[in-house]
C-alpha atoms as a PDB file:
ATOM      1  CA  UNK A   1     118.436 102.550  97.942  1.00  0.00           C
ATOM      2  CA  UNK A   2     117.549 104.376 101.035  1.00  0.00           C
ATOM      3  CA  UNK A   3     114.357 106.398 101.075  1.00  0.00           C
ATOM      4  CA  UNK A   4     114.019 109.688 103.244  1.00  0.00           C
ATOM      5  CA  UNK A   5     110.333 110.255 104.851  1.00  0.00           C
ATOM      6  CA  UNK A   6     109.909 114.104 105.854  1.00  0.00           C
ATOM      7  CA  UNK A   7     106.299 114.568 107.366  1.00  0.00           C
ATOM      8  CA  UNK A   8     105.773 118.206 106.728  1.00  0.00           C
ATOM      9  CA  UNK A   9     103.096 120.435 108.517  1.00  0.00           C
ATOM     10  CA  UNK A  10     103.492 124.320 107.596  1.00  0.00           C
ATOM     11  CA  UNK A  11     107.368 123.647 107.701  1.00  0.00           C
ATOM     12  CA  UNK A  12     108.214 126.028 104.528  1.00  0.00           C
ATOM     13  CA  UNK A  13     110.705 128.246 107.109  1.00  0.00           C
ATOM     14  CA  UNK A  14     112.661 124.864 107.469  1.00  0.00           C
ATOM     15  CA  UNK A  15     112.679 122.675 104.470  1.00  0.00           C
ATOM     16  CA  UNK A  16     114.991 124.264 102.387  1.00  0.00           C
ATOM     17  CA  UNK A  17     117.659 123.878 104.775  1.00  0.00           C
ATOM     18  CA  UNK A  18     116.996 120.191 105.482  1.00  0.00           C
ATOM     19  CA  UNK A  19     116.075 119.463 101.429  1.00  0.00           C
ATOM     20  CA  UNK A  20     119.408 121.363 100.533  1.00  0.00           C
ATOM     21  CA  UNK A  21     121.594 119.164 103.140  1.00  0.00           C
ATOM     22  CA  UNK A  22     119.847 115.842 102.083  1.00  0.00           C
ATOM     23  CA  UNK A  23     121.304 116.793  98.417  1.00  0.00           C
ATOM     24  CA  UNK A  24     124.933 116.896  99.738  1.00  0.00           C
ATOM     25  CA  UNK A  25     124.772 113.651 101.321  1.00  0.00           C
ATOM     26  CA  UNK A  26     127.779 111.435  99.709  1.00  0.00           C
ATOM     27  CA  UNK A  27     125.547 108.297  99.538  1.00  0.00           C
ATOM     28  CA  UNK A  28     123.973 108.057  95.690  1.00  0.00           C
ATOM     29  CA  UNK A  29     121.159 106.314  96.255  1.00  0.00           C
ATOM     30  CA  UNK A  30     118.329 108.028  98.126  1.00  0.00           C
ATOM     31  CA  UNK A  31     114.874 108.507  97.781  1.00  0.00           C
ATOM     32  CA  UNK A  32     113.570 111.782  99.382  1.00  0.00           C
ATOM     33  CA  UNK A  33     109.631 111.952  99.774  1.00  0.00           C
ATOM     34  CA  UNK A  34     108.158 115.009 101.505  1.00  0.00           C
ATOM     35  CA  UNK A  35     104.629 114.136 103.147  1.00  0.00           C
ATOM     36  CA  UNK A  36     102.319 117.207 103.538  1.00  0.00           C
ATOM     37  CA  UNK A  37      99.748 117.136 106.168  1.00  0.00           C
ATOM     38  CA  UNK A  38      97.592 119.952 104.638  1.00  0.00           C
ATOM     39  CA  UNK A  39      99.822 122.344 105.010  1.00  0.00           C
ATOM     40  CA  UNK A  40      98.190 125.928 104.777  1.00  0.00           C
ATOM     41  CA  UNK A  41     101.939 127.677 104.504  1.00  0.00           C
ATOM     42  CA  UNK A  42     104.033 128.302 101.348  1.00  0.00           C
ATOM     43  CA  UNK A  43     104.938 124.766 102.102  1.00  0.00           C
ATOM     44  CA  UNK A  44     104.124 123.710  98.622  1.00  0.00           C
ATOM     45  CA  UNK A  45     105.349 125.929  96.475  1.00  0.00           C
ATOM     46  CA  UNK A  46     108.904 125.333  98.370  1.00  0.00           C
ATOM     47  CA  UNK A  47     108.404 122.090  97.439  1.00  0.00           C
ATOM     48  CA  UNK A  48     107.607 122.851  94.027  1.00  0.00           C
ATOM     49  CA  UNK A  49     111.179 124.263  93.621  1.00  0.00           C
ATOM     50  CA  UNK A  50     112.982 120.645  93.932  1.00  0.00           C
ATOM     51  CA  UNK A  51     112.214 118.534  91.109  1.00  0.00           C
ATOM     52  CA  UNK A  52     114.425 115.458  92.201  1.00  0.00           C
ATOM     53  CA  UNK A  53     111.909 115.726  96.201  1.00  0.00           C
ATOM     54  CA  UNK A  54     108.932 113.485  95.929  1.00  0.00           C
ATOM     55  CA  UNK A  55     105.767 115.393  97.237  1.00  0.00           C
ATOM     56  CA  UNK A  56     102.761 113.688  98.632  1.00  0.00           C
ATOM     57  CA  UNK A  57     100.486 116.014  99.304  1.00  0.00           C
ATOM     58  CA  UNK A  58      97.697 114.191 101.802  1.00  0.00           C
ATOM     59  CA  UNK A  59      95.517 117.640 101.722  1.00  0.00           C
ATOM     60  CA  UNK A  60      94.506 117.103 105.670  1.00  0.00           C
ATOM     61  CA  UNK A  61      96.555 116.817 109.092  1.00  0.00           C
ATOM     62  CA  UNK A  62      96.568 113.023 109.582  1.00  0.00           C
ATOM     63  CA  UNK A  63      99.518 113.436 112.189  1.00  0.00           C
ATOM     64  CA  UNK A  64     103.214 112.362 112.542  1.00  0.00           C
ATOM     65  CA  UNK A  65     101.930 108.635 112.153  1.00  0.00           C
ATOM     66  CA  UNK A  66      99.835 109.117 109.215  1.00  0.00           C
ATOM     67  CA  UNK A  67     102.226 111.043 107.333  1.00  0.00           C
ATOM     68  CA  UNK A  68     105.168 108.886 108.066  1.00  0.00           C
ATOM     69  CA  UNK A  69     102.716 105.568 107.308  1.00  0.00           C
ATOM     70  CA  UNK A  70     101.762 107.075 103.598  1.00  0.00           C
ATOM     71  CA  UNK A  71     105.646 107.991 103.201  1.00  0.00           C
ATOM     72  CA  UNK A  72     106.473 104.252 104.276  1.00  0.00           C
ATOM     73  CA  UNK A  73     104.018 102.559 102.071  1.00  0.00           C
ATOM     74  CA  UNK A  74     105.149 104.821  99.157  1.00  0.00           C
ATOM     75  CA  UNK A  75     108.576 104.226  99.490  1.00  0.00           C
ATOM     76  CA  UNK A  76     111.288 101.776  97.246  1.00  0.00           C
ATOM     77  CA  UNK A  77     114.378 101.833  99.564  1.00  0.00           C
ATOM     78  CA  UNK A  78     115.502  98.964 101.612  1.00  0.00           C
ATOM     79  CA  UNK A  79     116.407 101.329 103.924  1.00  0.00           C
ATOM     80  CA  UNK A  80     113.409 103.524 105.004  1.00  0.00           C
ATOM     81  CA  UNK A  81     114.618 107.076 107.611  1.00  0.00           C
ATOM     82  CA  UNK A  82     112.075 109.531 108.900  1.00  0.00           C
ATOM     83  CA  UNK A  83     113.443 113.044 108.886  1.00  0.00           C
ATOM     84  CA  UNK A  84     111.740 115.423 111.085  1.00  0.00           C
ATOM     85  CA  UNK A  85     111.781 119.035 108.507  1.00  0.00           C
ATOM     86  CA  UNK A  86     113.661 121.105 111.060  1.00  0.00           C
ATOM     87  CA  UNK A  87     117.127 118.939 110.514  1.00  0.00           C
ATOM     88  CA  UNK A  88     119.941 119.640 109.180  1.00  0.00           C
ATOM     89  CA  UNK A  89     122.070 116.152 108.214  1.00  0.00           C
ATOM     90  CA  UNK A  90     125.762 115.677 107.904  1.00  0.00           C
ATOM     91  CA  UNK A  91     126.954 115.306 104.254  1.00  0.00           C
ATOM     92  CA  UNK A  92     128.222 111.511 105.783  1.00  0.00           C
ATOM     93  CA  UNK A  93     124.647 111.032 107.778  1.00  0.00           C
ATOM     94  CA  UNK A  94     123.185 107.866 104.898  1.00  0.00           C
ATOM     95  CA  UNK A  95     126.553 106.564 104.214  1.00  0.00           C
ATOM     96  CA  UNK A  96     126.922 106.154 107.704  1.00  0.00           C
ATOM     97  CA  UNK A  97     123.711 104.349 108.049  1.00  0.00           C
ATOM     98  CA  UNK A  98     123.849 102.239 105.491  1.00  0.00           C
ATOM     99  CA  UNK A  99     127.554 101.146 106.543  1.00  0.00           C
ATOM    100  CA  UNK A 100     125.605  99.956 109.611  1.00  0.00           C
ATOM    101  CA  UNK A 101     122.841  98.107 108.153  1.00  0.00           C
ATOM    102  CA  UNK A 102     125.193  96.231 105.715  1.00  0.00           C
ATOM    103  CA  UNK A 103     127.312  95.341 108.598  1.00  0.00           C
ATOM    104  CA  UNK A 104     125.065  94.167 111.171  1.00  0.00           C
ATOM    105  CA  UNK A 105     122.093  91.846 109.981  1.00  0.00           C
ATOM    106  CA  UNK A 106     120.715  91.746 113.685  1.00  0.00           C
ATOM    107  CA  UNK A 107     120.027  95.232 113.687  1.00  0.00           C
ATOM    108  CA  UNK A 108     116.765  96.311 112.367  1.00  0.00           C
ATOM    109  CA  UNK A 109     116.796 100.416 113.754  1.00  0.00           C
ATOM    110  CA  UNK A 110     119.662 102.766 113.250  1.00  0.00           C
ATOM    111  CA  UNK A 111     119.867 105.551 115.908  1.00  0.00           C
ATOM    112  CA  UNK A 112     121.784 109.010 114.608  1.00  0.00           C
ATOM    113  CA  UNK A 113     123.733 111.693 116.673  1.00  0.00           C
ATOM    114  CA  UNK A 114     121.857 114.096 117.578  1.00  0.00           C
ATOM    115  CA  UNK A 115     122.880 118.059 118.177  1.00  0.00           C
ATOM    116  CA  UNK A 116     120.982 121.078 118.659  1.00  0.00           C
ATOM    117  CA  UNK A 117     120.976 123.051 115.300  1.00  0.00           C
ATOM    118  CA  UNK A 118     122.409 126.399 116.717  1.00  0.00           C
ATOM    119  CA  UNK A 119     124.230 124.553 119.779  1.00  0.00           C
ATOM    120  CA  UNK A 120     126.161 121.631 117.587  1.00  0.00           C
ATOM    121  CA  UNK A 121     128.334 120.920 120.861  1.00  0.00           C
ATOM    122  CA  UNK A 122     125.365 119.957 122.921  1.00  0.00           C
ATOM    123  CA  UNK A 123     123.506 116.765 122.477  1.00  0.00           C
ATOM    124  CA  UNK A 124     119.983 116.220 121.548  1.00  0.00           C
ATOM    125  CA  UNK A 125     119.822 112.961 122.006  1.00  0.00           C
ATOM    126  CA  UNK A 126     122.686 109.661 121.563  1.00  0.00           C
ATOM    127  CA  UNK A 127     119.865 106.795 121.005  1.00  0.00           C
ATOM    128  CA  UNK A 128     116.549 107.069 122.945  1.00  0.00           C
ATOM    129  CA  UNK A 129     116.147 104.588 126.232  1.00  0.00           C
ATOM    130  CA  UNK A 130     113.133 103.396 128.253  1.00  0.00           C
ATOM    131  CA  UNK A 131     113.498 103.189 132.208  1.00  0.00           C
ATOM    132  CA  UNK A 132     112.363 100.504 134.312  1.00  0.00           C
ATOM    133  CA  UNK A 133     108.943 102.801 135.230  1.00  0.00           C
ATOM    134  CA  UNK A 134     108.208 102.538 131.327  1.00  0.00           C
ATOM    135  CA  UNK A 135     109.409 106.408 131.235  1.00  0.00           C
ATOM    136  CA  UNK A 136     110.872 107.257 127.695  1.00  0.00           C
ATOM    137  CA  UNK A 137     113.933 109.406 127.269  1.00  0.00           C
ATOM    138  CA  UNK A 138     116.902 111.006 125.336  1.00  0.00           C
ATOM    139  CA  UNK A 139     119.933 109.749 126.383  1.00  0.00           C
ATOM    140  CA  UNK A 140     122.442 112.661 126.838  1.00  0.00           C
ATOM    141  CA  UNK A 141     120.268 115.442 126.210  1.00  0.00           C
ATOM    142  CA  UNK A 142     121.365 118.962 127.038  1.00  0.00           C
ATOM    143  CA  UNK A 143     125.015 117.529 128.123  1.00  0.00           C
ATOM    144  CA  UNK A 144     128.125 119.133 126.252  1.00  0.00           C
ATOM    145  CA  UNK A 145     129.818 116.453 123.248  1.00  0.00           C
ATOM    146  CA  UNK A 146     133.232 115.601 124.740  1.00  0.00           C
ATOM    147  CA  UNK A 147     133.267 112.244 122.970  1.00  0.00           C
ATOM    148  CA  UNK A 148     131.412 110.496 125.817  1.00  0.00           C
ATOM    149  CA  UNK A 149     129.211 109.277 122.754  1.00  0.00           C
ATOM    150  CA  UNK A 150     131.723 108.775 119.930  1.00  0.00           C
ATOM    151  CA  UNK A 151     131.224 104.713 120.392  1.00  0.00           C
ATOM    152  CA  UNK A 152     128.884 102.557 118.212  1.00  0.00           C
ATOM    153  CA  UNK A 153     126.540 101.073 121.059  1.00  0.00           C
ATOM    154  CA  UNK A 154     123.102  99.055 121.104  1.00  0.00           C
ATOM    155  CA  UNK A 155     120.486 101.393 122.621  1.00  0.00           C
ATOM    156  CA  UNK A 156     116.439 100.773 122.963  1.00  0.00           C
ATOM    157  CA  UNK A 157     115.277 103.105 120.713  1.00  0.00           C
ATOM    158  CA  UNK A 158     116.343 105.723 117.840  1.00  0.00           C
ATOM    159  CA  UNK A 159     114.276 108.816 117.973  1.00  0.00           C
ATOM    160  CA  UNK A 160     111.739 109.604 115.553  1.00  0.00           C
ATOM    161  CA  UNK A 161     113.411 112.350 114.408  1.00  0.00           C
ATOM    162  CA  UNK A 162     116.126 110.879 112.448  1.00  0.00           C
ATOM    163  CA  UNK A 163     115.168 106.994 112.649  1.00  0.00           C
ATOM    164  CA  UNK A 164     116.317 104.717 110.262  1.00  0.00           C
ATOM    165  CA  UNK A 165     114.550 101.560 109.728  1.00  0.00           C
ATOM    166  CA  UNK A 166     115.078  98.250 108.189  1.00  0.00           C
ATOM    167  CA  UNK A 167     112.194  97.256 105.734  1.00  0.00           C
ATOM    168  CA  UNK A 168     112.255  93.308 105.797  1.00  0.00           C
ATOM    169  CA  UNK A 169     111.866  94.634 110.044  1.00  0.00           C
ATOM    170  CA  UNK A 170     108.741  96.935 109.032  1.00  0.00           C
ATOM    171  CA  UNK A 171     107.299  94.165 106.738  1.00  0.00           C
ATOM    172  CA  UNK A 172     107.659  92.006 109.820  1.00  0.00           C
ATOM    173  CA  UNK A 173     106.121  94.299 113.075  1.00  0.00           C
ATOM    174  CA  UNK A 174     104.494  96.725 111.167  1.00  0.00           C
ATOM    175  CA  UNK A 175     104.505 100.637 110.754  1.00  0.00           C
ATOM    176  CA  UNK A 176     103.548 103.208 113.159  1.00  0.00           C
ATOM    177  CA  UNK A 177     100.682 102.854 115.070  1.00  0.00           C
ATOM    178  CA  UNK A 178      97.927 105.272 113.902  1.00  0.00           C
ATOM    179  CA  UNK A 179      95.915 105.581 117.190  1.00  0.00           C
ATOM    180  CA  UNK A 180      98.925 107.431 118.593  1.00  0.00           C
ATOM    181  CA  UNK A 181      98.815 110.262 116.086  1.00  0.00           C
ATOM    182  CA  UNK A 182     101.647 111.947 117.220  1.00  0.00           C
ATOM    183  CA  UNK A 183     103.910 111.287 120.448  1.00  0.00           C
ATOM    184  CA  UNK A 184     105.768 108.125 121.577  1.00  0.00           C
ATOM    185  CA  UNK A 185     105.014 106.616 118.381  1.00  0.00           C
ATOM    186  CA  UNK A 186     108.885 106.380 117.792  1.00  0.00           C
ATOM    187  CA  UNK A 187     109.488 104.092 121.156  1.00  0.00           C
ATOM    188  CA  UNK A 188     106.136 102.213 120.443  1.00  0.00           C
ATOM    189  CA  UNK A 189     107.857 101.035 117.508  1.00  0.00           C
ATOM    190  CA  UNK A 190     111.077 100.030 119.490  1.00  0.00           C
ATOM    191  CA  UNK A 191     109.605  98.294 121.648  1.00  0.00           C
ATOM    192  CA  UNK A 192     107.998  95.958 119.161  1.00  0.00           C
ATOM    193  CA  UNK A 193     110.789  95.630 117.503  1.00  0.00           C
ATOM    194  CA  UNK A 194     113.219  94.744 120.693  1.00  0.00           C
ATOM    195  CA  UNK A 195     110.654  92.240 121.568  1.00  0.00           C
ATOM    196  CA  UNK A 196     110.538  90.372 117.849  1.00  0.00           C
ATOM    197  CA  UNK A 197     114.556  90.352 118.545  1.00  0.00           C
ATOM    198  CA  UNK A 198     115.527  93.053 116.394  1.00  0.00           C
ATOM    199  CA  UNK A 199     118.595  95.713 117.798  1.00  0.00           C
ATOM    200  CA  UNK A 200     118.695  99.303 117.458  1.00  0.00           C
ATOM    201  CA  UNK A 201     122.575 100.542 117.165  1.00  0.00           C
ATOM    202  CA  UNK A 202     123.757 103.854 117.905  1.00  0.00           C
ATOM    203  CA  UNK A 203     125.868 105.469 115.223  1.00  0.00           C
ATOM    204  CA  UNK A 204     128.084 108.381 115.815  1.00  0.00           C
ATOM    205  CA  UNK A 205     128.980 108.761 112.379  1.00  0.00           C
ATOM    206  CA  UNK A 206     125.399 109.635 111.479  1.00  0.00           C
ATOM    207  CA  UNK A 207     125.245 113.362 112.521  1.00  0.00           C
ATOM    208  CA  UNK A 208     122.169 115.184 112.152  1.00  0.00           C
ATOM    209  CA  UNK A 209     121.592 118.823 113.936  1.00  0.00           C
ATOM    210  CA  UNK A 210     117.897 119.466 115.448  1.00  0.00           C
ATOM    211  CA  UNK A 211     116.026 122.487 115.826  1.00  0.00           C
ATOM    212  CA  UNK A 212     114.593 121.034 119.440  1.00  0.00           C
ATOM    213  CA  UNK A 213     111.148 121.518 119.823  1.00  0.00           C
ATOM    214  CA  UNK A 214     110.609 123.388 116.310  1.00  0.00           C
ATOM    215  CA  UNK A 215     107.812 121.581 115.222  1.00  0.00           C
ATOM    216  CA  UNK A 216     105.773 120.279 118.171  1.00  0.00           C
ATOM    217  CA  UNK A 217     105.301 120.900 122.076  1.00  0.00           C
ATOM    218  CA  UNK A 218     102.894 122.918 123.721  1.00  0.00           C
ATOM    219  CA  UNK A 219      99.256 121.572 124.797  1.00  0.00           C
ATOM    220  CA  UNK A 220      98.737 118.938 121.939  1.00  0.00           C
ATOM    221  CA  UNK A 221     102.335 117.276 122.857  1.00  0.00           C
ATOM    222  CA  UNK A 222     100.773 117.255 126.831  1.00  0.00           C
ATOM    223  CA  UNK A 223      97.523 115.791 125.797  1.00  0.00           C
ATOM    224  CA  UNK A 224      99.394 113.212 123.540  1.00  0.00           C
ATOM    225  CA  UNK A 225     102.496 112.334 125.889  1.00  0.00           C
ATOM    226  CA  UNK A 226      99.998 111.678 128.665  1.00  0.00           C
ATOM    227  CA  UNK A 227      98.020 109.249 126.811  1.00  0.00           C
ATOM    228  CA  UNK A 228     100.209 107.465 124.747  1.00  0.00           C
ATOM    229  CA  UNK A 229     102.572 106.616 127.466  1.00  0.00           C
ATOM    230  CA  UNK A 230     100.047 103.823 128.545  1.00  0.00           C
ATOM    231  CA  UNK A 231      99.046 102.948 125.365  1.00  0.00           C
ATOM    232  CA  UNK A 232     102.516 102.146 125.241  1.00  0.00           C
ATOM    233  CA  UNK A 233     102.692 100.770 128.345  1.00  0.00           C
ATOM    234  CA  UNK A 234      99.874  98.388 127.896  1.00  0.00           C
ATOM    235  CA  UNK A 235     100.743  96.816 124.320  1.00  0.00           C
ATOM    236  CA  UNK A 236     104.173  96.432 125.311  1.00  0.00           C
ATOM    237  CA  UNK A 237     105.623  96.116 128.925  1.00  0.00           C
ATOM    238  CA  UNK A 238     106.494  92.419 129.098  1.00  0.00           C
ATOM    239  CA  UNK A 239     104.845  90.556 131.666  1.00  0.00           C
ATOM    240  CA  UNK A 240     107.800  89.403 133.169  1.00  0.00           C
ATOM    241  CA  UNK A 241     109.312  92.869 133.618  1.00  0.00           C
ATOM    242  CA  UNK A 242     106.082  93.847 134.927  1.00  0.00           C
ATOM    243  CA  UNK A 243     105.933  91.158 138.157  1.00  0.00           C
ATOM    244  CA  UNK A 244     109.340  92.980 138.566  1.00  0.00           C
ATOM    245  CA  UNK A 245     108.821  96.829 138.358  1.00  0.00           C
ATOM    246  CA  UNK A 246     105.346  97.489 138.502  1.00  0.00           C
ATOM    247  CA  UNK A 247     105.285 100.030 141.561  1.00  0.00           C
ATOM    248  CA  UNK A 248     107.505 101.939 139.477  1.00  0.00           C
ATOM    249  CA  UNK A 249     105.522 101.730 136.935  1.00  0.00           C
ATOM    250  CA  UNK A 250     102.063 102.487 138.312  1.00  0.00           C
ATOM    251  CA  UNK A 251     104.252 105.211 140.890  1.00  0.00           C
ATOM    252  CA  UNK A 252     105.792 107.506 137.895  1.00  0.00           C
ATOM    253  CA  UNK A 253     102.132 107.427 136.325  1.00  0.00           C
ATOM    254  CA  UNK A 254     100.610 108.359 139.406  1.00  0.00           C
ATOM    255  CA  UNK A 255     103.253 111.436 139.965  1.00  0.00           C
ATOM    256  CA  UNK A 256     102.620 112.633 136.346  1.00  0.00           C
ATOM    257  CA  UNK A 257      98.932 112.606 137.368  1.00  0.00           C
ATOM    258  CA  UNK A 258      99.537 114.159 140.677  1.00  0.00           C
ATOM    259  CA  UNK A 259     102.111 116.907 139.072  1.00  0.00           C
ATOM    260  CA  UNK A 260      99.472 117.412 136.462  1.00  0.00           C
ATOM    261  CA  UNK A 261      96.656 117.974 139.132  1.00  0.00           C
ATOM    262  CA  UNK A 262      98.513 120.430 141.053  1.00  0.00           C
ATOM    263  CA  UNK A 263      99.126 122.436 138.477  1.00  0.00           C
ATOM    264  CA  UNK A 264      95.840 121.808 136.681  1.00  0.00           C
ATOM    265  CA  UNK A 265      95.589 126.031 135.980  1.00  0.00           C
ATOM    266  CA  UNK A 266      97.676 125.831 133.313  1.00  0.00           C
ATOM    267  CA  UNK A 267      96.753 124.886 129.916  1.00  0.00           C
ATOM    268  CA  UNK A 268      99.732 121.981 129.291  1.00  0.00           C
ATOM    269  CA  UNK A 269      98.891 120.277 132.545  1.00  0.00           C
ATOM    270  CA  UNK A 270      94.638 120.112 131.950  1.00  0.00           C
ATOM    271  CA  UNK A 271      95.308 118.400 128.867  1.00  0.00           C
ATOM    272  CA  UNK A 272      98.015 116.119 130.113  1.00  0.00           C
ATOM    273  CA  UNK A 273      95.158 115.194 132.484  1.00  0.00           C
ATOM    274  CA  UNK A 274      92.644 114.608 129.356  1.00  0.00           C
ATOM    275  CA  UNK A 275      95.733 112.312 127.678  1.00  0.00           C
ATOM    276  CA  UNK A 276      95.804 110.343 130.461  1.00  0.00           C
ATOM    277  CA  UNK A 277      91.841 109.676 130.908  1.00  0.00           C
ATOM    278  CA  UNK A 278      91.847 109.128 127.442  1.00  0.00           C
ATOM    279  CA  UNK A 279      94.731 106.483 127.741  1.00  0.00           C
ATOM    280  CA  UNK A 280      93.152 104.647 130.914  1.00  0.00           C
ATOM    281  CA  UNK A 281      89.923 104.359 128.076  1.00  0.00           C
ATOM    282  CA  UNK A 282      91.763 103.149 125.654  1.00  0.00           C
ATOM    283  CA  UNK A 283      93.168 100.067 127.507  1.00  0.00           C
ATOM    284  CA  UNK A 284      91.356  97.460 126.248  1.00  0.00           C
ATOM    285  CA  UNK A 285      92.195  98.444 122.449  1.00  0.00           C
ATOM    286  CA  UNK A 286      95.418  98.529 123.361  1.00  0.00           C
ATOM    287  CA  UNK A 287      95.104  95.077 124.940  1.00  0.00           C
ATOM    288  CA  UNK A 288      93.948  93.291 121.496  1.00  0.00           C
ATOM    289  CA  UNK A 289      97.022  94.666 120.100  1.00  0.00           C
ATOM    290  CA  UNK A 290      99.051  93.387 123.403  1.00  0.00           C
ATOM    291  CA  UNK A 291      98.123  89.992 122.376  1.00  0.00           C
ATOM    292  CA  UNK A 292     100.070  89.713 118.873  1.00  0.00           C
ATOM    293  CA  UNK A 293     102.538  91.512 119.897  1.00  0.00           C
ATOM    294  CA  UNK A 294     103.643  89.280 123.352  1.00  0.00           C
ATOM    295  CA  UNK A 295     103.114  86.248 121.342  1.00  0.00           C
ATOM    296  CA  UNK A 296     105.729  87.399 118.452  1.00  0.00           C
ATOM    297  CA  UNK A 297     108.247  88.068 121.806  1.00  0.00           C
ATOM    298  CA  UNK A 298     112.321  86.825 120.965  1.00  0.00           C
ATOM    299  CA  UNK A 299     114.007  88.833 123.499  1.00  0.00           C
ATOM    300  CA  UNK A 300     115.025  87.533 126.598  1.00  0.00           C
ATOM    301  CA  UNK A 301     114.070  89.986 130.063  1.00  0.00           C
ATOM    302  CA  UNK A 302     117.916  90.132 130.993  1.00  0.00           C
ATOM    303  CA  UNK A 303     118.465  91.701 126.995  1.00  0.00           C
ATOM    304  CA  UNK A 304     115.513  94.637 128.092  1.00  0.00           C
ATOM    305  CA  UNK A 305     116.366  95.044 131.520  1.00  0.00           C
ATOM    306  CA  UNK A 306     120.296  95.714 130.186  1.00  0.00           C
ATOM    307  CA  UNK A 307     119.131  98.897 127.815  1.00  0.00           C
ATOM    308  CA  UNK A 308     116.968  99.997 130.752  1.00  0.00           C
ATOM    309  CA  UNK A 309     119.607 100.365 133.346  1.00  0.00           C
ATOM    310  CA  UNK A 310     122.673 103.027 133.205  1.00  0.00           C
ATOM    311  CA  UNK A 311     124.266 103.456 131.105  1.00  0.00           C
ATOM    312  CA  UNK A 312     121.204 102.200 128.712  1.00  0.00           C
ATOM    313  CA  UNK A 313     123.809 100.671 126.098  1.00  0.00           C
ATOM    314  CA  UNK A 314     124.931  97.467 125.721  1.00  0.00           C
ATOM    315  CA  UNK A 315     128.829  97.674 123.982  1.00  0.00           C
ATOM    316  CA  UNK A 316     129.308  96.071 120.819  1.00  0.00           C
END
């Protein structure tokens, strides 16, 4: 069985259109549990109208993290996805990803084709990868779907938008972590799991469309993106790597500081500046967690450094 985790947050404009594609998926088996983060919108009485959706209603905003974390530990699949509720899927999209996990035992995250909802020839993202400055990104955002993509590939990181997960891997490295709230969580999670030796494979089978942006951005995604990007950084950046690239590194957090400073007016770049005062305090918490993490390492450097160079795939 494959359980579906939609964390939901005043998302009653875009649920029925992501709950009514999830019921057209040709896979039989899924689980579909909607998370509500205290949702003051008509959320719940959408909700109310599909009997076959699981609801858990948490009655406060505990964040992406939380949300996703109560729909994980709730959850009977094998296979465990988290939705974002501004997604359309692909009537294939779980087939797809369960073909994948029952082909390839190695791989422990299952990256989906993403499109922009109302520009389905333009990419969202093909697989998320992490540069050698520790800098997260989509890979092929914005660029026009000419098939460039239309290969199965191993890529860092799938994006928490439409991640699928393996459950003996979650057992293993663990869940999201909580202190991020919201932001990076998704490539937090990669990275433990490419260290532990797990693979995330691209699939372009697994089609889901993405309302970009929809449900997040603004000042709380600055102040979040600026801090979680070293907590990131600091639990997981292998050592080795680091004696390697750590002027890049420290230089692209410097430039986000500096970028952030000069523009220090604006509301989105003051609390970029709070994220990242609040992530340079929260080193040495992050550092405990460094510890267990480095010591459960598999991967090689070479196997890292391959996904973090163009073309940030490795072929199957």
């Amino acid at each position: 069985m494959i359980s579906v985790i939609i964390p939901n947050w005043n998302g009653a404009h875009h649920l029925p259109v992501c709950l009514d594609s999830l019921q057209q998926q040709t896979y039989p088996h899924v689980e579909i549990i909607v998370v509500d983060n205290g949702s003051h919108d008509e959320s719940l009485d959408v909700l109310a109208r599909y009997p076959d959706v699981r609801t858990l209603a948490l009655g406060e905003n505990r964040g992406f993290t939380g949300a996703c974390n109560a729909g994980f530990r709730a959850a009977q699949g094998e296979i465990q996805v988290l939705l974002n509720n501004d997604t359309e899927v692909d009537p294939g999209w779980l087939a797809a990803v369960a073909a994948t996990f029952d082909a390839h035992p190695e791989v422990g995250l299952v990256a989906s084709k993403m499109l922009l909802f109302d520009q389905r020839d333009t990419f969202h993202t093909a697989g998320d990868y992490v540069t050698p400055d520790g800098l997260a990104h989509n890979r092929g955002v914005w660029q026009k779907d000419v098939g460039q993509y239309d290969h199965p590939a191993y890529v860092f990181s799938a994006c928490g938008g439409s991640a699928a997960y393996r459950k003996t891997m979650l057992d293993q490295i663990g869940l999201l972590d909580d202190d991020f709230f919201f932001s990076f969580e998704d490539v937090d999670l990669a990275w433990r799991a490419q260290l532990a030796g797990w693979r995330c494979l691209y699939v372009p089978d697994a089609v889901v469309y993405h309302k970009l942006k929809a449900s997040g951005g603004g000042v709380t995604a600055s102040f979040h993106d600026g801090r979680n990007r070293i907590y990131t950084l600091v639990k997981n950046y292998p050592a080795d790597l680091w004696r390697v690239y750590w002027r890049a590194v420290l230089g692209a957090q410097l430039k986000l500081a500096w970028e952030a400073l000069r523009l220090w007016r604006g509301a989105a770049a003051r609390a970029t500046l709070r994220g990242l005062a609040a992530g340079v305090v929260g080193i040495p918490k992050m550092r405990r967690k460094r510890r267990a993490i480095q010591a459960a390492r598999r991967a090689d450097a070479a196997y890292l450094a391959a996904l973090m160079t163009p073309p940030y795939e490795i072929p199957l």
